[in-house]
Protein backbone atom coordinates (compact mmCIF):
# COMPACT_ATOMS: atom_id res chain seq x y z
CA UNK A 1 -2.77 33.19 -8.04
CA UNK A 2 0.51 32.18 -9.61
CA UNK A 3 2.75 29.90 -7.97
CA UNK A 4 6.02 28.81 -8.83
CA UNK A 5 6.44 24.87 -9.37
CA UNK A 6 9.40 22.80 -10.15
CA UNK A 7 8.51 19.35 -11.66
CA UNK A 8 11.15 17.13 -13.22
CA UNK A 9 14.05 19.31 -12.77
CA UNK A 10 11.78 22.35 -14.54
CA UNK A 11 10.67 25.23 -13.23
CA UNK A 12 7.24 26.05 -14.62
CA UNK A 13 5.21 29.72 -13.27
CA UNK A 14 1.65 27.83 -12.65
CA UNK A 15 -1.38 30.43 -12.97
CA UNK A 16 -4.98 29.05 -11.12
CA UNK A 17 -8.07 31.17 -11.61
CA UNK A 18 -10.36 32.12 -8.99
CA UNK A 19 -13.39 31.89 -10.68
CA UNK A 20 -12.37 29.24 -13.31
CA UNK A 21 -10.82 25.88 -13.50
CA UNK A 22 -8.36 26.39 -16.26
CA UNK A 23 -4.69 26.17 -15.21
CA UNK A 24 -1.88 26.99 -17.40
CA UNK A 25 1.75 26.44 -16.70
CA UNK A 26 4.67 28.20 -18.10
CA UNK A 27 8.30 27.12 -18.60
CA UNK A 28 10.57 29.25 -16.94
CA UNK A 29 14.01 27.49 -16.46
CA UNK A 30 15.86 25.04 -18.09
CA UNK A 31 16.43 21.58 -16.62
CA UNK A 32 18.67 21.38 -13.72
CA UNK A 33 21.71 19.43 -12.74
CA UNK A 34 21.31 17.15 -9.59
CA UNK A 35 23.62 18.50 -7.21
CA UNK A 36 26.78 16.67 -6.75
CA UNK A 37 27.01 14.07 -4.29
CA UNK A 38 28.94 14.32 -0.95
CA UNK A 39 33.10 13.87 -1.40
CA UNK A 40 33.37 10.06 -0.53
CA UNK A 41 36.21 10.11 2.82
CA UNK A 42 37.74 6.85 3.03
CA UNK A 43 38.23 6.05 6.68
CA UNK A 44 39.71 2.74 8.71
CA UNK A 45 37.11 0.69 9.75
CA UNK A 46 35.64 0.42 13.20
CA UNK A 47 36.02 -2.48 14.96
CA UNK A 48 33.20 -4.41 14.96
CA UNK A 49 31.03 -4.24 17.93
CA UNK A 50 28.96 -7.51 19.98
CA UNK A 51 25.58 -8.59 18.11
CA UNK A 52 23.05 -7.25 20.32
CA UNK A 53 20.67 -10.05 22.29
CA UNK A 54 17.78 -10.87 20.22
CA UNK A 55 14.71 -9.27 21.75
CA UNK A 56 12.04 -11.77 22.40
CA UNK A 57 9.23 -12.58 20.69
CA UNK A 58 6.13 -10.50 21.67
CA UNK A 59 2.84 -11.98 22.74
CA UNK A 60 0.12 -12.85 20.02
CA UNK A 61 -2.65 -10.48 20.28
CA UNK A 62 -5.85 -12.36 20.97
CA UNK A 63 -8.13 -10.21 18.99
CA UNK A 64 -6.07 -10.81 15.72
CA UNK A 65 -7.37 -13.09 13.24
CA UNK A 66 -5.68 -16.04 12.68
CA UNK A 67 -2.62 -16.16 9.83
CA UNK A 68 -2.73 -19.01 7.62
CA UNK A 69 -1.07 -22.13 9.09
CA UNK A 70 1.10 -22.32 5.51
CA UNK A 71 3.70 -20.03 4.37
CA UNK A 72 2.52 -20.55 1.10
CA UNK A 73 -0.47 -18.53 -0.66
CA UNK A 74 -1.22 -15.13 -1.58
CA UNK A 75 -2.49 -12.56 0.69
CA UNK A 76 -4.98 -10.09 -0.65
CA UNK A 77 -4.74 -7.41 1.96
CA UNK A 78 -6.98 -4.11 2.46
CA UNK A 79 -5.91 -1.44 0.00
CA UNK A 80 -7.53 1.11 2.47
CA UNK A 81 -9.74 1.16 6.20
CA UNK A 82 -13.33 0.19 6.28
CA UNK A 83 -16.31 -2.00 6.52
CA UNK A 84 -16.60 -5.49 4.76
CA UNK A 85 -19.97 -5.16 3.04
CA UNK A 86 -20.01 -8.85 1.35
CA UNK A 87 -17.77 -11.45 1.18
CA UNK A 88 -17.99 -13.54 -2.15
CA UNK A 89 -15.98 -16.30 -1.62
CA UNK A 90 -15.78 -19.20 0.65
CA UNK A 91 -12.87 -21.67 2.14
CA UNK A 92 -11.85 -23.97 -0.44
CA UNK A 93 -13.82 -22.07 -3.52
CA UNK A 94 -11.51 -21.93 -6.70
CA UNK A 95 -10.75 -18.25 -8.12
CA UNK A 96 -9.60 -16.77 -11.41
CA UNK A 97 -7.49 -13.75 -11.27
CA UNK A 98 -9.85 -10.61 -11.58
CA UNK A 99 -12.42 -12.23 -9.68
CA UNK A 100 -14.21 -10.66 -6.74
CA UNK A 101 -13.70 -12.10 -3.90
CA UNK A 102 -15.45 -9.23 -1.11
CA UNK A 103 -17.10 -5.41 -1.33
CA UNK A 104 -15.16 -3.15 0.82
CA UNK A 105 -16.91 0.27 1.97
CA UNK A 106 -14.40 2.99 2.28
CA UNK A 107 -15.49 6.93 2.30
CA UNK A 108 -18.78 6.12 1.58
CA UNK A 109 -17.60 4.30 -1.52
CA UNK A 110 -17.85 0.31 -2.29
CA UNK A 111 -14.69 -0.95 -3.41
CA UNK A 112 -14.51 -4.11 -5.18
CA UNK A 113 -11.48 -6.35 -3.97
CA UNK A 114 -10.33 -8.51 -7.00
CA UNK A 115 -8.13 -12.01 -6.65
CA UNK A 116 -4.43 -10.90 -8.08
CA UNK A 117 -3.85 -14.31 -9.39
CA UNK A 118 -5.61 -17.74 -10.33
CA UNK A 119 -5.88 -20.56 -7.26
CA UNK A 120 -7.94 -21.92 -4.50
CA UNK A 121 -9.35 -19.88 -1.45
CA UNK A 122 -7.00 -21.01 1.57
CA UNK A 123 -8.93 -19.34 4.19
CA UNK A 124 -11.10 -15.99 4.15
CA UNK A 125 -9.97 -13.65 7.65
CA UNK A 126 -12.92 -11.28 7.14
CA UNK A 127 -16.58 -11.64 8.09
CA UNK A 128 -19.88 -9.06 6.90
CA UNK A 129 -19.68 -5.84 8.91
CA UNK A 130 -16.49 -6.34 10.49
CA UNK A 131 -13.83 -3.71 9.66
CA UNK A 132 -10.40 -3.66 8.51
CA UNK A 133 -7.37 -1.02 8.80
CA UNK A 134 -5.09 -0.52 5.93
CA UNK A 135 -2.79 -4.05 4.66
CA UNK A 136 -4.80 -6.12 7.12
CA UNK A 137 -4.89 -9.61 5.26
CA UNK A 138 -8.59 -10.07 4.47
CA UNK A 139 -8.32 -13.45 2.19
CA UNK A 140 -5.55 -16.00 1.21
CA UNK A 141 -5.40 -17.72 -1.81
CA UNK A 142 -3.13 -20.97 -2.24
C-alpha cells in the first residue's frame, strides 16, 4: 500500500509491504512554508467586565489518600494505571536518585518506578495490591 505522508514540512510517498516489514519512504516535495498568520485588526478595547464570584471550594473526597501536610517535596506520580506489586521504600527511608522506590504492573508488564532526585521519603500514598490511575501521587520525597 502506498500512502502519502508529510513529516516536517516534507512530503514523502511511504510504500508498506503486505507480506514484509520493510518500509521505504520517498521524497516527493520540497519543504513548505508555514502559512501566514491571520492579519492582526487592532480594535478599542472592551470595557472590562465584573470578576466573577469565586466558586467554592469542593468537598474532599474521602476515599483519596491523604496529600502531604508540606508543600515542600517531590511527588513521584504514576506514569501509567495499574497495580502496585511492591513497595520498596518506607516513611522516613533516605533515597538516591535512580533508586527504586515501588514495582508497578501495567499491561501485564512490571514497571520499575525510580526516585527523580536524592532526599528522604516524606510519606509513601500507595500500599501492595492497591491500584493507581494515571499522575496519581504514589510517594513523596522531601
Amino acid at each position: 500500500m502506498k500512502y502519502l505522508v508529510t513529516l516536517n514540512g516534507n512530503e514523502y510517498e511511504v510504500e508498506v509491504g503486505a507480506d514484509s516489514v520493510t518500509l521505504t519512504a520517498e521524497r516527493i516535495g520540497a519543504v513548505k512554508a508555514a502559512p501566514a498568520p491571520a492579519p492582526v485588526v487592532s480594535r478599542p478595547a472592551p470595557a472590562a467586565a465584573p470578576a466573577p464570584a469565586p466558586a467554592p471550594a469542593p468537598a474532599a473526597a474521602v476515599s483519596a489518600p491523604a496529600a502531604p501536610v508540606s508543600g515542600s517535596g517531590t511527588t513521584v506520580a504514576a506514569p501509567m494505571p495499574g497495580n502496585i506489586l511492591k513497595v520498596m521504600v518506607k516513611p522516613g527511608d533516605a533515597v538516591k536518585s535512580g533508586q527504586i522506590l515501588l514495582l508497578l504492573e501495567a499491561m501485564k508488564m512490571e514497571n520499575e518506578i525510580y526516585s527523580p532526585c536524592d532526599g528522604t521519603v516524606s510519606s509513601v500514598l500507595v500500599s501492595v495490591g492497591g491500584t493507581v490511575n494515571s499522575n496519581d501521587p504514589m510517594v513523596v520525597i522531601g
